[in-house]
PDB file of N, CA and C in Angstrom:
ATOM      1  N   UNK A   1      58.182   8.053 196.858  1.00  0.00           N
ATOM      2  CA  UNK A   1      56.959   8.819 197.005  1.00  0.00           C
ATOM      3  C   UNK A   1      56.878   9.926 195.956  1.00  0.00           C
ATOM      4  N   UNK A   2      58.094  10.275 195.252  1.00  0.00           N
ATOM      5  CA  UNK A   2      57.792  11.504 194.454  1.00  0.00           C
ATOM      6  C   UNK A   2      57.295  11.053 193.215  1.00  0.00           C
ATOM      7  N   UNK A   3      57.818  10.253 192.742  1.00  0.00           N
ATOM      8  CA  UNK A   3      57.252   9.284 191.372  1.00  0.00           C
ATOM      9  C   UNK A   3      56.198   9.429 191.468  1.00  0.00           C
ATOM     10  N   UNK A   4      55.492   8.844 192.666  1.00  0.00           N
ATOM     11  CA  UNK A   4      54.114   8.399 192.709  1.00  0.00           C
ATOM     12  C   UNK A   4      53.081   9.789 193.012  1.00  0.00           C
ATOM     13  N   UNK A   5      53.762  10.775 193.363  1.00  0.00           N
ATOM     14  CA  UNK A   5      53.412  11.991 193.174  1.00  0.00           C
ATOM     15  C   UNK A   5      53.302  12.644 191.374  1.00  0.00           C
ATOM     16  N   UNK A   6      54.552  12.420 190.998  1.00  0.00           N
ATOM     17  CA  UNK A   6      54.585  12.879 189.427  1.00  0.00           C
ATOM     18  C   UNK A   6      53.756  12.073 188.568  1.00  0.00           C
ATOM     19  N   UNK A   7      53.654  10.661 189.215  1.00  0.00           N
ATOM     20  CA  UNK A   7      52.336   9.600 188.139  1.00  0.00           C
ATOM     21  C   UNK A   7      51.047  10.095 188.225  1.00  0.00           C
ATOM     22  N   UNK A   8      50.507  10.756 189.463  1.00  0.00           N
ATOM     23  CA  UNK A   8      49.688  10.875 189.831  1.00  0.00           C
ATOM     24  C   UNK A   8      49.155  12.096 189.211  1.00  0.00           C
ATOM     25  N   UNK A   9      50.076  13.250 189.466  1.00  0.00           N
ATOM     26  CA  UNK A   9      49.364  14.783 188.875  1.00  0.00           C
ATOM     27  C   UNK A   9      49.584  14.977 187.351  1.00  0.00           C
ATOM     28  N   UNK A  10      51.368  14.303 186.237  1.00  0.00           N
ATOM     29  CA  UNK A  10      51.270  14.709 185.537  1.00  0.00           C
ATOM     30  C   UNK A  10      50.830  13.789 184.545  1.00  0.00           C
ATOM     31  N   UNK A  11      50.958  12.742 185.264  1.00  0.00           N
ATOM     32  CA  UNK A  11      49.926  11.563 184.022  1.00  0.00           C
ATOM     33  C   UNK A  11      48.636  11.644 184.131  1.00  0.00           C
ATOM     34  N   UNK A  12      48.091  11.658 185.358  1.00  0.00           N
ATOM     35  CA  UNK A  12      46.689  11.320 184.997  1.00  0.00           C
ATOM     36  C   UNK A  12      45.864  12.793 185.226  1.00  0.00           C
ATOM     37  N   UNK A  13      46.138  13.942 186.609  1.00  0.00           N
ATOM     38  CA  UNK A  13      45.297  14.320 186.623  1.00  0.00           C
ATOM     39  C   UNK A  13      45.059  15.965 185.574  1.00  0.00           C
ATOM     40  N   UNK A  14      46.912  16.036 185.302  1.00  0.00           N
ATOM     41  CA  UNK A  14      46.901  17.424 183.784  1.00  0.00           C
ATOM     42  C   UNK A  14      46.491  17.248 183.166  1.00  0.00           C
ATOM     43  N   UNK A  15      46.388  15.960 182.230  1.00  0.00           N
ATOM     44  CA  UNK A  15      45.766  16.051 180.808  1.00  0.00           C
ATOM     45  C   UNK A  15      44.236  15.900 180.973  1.00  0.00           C
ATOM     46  N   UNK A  16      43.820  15.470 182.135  1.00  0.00           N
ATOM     47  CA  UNK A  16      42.156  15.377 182.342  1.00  0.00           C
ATOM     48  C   UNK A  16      41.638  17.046 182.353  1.00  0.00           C
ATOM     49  N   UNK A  17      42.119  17.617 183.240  1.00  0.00           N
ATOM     50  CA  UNK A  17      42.077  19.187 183.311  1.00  0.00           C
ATOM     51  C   UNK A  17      42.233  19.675 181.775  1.00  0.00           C
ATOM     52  N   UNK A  18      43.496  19.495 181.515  1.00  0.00           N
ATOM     53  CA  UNK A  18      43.488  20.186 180.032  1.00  0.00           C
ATOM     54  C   UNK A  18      42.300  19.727 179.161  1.00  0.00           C
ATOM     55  N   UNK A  19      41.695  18.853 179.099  1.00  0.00           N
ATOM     56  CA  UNK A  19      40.896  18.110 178.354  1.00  0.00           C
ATOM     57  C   UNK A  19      39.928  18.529 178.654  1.00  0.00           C
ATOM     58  N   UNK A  20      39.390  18.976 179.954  1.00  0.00           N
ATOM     59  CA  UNK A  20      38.501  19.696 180.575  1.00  0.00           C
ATOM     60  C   UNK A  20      38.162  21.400 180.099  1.00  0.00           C
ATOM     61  N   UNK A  21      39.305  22.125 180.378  1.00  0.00           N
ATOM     62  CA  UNK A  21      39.456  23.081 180.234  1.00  0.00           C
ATOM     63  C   UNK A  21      38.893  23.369 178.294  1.00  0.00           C
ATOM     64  N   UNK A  22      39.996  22.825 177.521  1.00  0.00           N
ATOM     65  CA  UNK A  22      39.858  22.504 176.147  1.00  0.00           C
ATOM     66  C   UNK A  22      38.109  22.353 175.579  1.00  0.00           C
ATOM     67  N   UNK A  23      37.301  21.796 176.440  1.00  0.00           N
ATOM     68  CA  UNK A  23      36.228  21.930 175.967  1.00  0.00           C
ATOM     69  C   UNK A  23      35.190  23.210 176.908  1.00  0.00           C
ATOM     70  N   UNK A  24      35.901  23.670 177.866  1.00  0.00           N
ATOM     71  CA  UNK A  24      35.465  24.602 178.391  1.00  0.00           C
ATOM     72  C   UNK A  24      35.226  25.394 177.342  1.00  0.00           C
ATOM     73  N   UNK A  25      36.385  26.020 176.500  1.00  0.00           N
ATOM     74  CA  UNK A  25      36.655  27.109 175.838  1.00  0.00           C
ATOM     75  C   UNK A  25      35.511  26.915 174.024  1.00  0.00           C
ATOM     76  N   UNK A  26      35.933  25.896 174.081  1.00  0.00           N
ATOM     77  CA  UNK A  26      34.797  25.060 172.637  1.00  0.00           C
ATOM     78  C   UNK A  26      33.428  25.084 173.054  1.00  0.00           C
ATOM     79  N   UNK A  27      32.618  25.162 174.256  1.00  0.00           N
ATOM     80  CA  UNK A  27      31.607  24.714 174.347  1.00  0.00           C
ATOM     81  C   UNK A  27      30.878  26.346 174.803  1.00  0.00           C
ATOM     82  N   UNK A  28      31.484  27.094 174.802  1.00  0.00           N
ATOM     83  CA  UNK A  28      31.036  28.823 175.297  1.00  0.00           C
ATOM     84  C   UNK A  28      31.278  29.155 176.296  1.00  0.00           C
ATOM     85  N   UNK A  29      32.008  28.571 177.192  1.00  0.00           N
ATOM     86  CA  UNK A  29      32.527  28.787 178.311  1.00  0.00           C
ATOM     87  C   UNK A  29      31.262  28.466 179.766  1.00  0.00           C
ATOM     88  N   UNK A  30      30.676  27.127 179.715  1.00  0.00           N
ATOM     89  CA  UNK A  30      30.042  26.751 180.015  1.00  0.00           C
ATOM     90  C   UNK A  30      30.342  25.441 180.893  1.00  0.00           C
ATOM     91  N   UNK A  31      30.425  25.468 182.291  1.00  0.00           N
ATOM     92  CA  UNK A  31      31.354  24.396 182.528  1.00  0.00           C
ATOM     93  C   UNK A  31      30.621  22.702 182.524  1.00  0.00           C
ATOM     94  N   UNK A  32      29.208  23.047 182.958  1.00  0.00           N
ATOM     95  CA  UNK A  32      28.371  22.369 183.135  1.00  0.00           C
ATOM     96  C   UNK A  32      28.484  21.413 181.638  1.00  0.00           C
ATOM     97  N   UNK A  33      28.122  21.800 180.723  1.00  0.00           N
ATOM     98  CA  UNK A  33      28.263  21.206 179.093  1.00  0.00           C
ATOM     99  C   UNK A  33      29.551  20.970 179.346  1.00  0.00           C
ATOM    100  N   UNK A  34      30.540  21.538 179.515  1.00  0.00           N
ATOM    101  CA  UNK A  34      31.815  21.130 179.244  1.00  0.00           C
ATOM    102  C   UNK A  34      32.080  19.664 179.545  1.00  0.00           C
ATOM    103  N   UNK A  35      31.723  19.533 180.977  1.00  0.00           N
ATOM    104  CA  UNK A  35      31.519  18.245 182.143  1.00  0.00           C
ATOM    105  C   UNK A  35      30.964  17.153 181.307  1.00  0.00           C
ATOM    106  N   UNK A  36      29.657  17.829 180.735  1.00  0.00           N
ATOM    107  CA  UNK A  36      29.033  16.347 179.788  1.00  0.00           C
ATOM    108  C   UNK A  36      30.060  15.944 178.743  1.00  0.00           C
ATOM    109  N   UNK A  37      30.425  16.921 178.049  1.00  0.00           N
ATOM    110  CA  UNK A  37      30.949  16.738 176.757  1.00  0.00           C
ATOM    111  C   UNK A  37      31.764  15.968 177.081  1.00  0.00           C
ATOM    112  N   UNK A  38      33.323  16.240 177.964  1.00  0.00           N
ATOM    113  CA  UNK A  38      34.218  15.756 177.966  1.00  0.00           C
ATOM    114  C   UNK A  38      33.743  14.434 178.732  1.00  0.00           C
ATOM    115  N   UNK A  39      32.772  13.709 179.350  1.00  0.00           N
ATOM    116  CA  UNK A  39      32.484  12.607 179.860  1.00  0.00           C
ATOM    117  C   UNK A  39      32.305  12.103 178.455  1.00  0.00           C
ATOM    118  N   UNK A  40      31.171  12.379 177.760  1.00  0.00           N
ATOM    119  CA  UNK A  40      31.085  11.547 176.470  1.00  0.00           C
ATOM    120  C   UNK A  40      31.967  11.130 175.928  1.00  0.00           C
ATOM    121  N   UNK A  41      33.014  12.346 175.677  1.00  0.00           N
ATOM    122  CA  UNK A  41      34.033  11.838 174.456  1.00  0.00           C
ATOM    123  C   UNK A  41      34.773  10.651 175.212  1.00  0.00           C
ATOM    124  N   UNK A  42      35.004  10.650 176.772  1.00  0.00           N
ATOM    125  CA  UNK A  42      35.621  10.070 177.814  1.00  0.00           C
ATOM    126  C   UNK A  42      35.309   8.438 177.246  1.00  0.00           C
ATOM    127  N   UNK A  43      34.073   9.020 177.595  1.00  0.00           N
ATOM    128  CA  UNK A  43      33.531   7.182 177.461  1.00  0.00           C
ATOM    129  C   UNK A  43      33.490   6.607 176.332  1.00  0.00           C
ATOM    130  N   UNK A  44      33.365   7.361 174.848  1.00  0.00           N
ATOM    131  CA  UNK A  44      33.493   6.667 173.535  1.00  0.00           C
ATOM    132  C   UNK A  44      34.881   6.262 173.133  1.00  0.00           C
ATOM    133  N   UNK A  45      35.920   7.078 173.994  1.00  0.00           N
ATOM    134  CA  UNK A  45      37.414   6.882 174.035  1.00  0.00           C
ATOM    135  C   UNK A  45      37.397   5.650 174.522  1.00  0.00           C
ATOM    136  N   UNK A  46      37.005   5.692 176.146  1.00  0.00           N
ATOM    137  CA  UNK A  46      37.919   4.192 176.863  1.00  0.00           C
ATOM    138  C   UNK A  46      36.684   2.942 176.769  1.00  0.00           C
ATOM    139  N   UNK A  47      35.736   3.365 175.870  1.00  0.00           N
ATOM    140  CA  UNK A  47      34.452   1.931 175.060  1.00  0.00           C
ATOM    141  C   UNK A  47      35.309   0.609 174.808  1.00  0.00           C
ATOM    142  N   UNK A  48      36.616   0.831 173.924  1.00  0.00           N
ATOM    143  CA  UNK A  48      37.303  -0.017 173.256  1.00  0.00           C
ATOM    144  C   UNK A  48      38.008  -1.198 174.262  1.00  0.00           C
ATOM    145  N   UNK A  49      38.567  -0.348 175.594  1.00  0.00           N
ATOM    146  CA  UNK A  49      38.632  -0.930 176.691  1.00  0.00           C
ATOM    147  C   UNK A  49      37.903  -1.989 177.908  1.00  0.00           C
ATOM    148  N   UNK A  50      36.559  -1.237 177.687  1.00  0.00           N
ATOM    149  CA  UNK A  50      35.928  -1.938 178.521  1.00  0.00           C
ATOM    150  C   UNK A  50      34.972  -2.777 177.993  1.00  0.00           C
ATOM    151  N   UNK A  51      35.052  -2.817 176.768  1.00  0.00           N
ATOM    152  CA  UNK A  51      34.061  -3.886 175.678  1.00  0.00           C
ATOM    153  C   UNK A  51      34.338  -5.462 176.082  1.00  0.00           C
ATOM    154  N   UNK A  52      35.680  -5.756 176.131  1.00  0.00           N
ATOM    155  CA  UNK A  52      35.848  -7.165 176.527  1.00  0.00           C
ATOM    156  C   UNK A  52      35.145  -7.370 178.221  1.00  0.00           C
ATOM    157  N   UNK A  53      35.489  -6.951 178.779  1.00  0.00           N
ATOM    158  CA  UNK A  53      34.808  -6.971 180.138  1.00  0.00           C
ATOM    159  C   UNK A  53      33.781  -7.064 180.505  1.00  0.00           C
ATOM    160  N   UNK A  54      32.760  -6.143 179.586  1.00  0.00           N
ATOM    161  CA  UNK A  54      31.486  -6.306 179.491  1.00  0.00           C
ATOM    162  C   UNK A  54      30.931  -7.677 179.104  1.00  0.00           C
ATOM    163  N   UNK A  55      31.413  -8.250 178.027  1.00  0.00           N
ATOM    164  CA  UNK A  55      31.376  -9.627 177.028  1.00  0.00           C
ATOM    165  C   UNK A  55      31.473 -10.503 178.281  1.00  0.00           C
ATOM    166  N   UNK A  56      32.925 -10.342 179.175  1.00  0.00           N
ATOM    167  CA  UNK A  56      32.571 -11.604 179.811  1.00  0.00           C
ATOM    168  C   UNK A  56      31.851 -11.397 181.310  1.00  0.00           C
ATOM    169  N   UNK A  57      31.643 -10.224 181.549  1.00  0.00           N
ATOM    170  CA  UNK A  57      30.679 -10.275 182.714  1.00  0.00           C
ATOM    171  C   UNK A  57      29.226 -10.950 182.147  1.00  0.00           C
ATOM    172  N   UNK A  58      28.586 -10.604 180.717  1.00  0.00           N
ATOM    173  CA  UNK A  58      27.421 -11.159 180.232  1.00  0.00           C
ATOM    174  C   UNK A  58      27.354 -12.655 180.080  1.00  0.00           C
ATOM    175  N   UNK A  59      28.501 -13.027 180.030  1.00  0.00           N
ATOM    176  CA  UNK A  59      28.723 -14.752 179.783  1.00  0.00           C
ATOM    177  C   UNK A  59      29.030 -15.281 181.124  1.00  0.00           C
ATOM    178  N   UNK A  60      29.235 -14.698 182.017  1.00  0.00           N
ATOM    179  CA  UNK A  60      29.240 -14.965 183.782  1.00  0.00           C
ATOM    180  C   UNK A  60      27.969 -14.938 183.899  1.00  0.00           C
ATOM    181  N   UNK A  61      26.852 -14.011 183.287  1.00  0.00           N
ATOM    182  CA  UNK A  61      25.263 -13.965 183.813  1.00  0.00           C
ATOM    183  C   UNK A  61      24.484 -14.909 183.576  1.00  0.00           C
ATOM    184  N   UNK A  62      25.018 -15.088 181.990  1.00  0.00           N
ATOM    185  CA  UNK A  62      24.288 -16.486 181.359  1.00  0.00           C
ATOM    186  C   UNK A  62      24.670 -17.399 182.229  1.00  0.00           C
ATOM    187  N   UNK A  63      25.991 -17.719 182.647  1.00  0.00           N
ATOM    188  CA  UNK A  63      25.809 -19.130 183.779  1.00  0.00           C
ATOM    189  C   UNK A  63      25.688 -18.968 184.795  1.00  0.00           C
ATOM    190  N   UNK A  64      25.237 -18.570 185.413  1.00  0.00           N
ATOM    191  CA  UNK A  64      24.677 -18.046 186.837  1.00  0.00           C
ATOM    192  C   UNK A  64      23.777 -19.237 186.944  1.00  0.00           C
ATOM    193  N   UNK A  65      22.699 -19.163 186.470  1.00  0.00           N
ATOM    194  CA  UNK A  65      21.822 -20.520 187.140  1.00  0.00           C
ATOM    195  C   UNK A  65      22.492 -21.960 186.828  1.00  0.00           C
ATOM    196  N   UNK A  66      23.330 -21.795 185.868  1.00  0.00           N
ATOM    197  CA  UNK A  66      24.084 -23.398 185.994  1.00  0.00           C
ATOM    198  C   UNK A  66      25.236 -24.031 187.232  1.00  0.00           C
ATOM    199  N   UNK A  67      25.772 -22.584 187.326  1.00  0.00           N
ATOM    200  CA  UNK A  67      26.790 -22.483 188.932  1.00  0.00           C
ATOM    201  C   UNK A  67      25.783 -22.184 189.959  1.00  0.00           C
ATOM    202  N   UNK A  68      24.632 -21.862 190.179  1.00  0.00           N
ATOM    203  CA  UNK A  68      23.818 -21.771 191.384  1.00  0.00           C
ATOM    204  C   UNK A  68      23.672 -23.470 191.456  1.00  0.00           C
ATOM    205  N   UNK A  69      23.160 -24.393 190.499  1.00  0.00           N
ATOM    206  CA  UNK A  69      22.299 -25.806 190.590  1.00  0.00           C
ATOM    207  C   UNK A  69      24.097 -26.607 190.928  1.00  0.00           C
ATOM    208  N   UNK A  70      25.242 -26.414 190.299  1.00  0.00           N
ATOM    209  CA  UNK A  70      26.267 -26.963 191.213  1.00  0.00           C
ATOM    210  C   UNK A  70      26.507 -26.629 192.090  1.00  0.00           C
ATOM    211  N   UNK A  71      26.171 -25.325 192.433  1.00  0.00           N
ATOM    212  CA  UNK A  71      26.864 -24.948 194.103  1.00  0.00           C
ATOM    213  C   UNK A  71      26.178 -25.681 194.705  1.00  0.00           C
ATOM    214  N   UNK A  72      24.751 -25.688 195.013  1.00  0.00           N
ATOM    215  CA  UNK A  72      23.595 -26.340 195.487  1.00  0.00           C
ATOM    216  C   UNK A  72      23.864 -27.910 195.606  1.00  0.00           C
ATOM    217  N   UNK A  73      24.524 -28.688 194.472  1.00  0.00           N
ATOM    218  CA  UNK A  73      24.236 -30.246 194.328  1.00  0.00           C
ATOM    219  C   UNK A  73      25.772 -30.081 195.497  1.00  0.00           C
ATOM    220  N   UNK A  74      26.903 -29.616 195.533  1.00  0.00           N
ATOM    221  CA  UNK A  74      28.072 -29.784 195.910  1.00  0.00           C
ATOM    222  C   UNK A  74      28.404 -29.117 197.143  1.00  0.00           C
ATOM    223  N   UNK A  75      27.491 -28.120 197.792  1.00  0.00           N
ATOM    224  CA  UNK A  75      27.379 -27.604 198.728  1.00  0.00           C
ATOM    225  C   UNK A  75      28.406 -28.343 199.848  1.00  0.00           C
ATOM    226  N   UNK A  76      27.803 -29.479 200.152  1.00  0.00           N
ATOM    227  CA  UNK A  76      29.075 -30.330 201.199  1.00  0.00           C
ATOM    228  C   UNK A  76      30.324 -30.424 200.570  1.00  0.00           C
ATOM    229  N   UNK A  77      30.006 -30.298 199.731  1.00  0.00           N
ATOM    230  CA  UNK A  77      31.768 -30.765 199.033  1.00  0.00           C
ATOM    231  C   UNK A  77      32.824 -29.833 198.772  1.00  0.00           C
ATOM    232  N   UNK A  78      33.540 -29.674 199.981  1.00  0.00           N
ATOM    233  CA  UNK A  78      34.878 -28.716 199.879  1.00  0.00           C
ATOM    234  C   UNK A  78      35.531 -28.533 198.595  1.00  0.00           C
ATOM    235  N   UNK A  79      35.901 -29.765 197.950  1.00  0.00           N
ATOM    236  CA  UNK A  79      36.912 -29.791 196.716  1.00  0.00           C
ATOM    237  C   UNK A  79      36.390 -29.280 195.719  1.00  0.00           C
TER     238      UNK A  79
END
């Protein structure tokens, strides 16, 4: 349980704070902007990550009506 205590506060949730804080002080001491800012940079950071995911959720959409017309023809068919 302590690990999962130390994964928890000093991996993920210090450096978010610091990162937080860090643009607190850059942005005029404004927490509200701060909040945006550090979301932006957040999301242009972990983009690289979630780019493949996106790709194949869009190629799951495109076949959507081709797996609706087999579910439909195969409906009885367990296998």
């Amino acid at each position: 349980m302590q690990i999962l205590q130390f994964l928890w506060n000093d991996v993920l949730i210090r450096p978010l704070v610091n990162g937080l804080f860090i643009f607190y002080e850059f942005l005029g001491h404004n927490l509200g902007v701060a909040i945006l800012g550090f979301g932006l940079v957040l999301r242009f950071v972990l983009n690289p990550l979630t780019k493949p995911y996106m790709a194949s959720m869009k190629k799951m959409k495109d076949y959507e009506p081709q797996l609706a017309k087999l579910r439909e023809k195969y409906k009885d068919d367990k296998k």
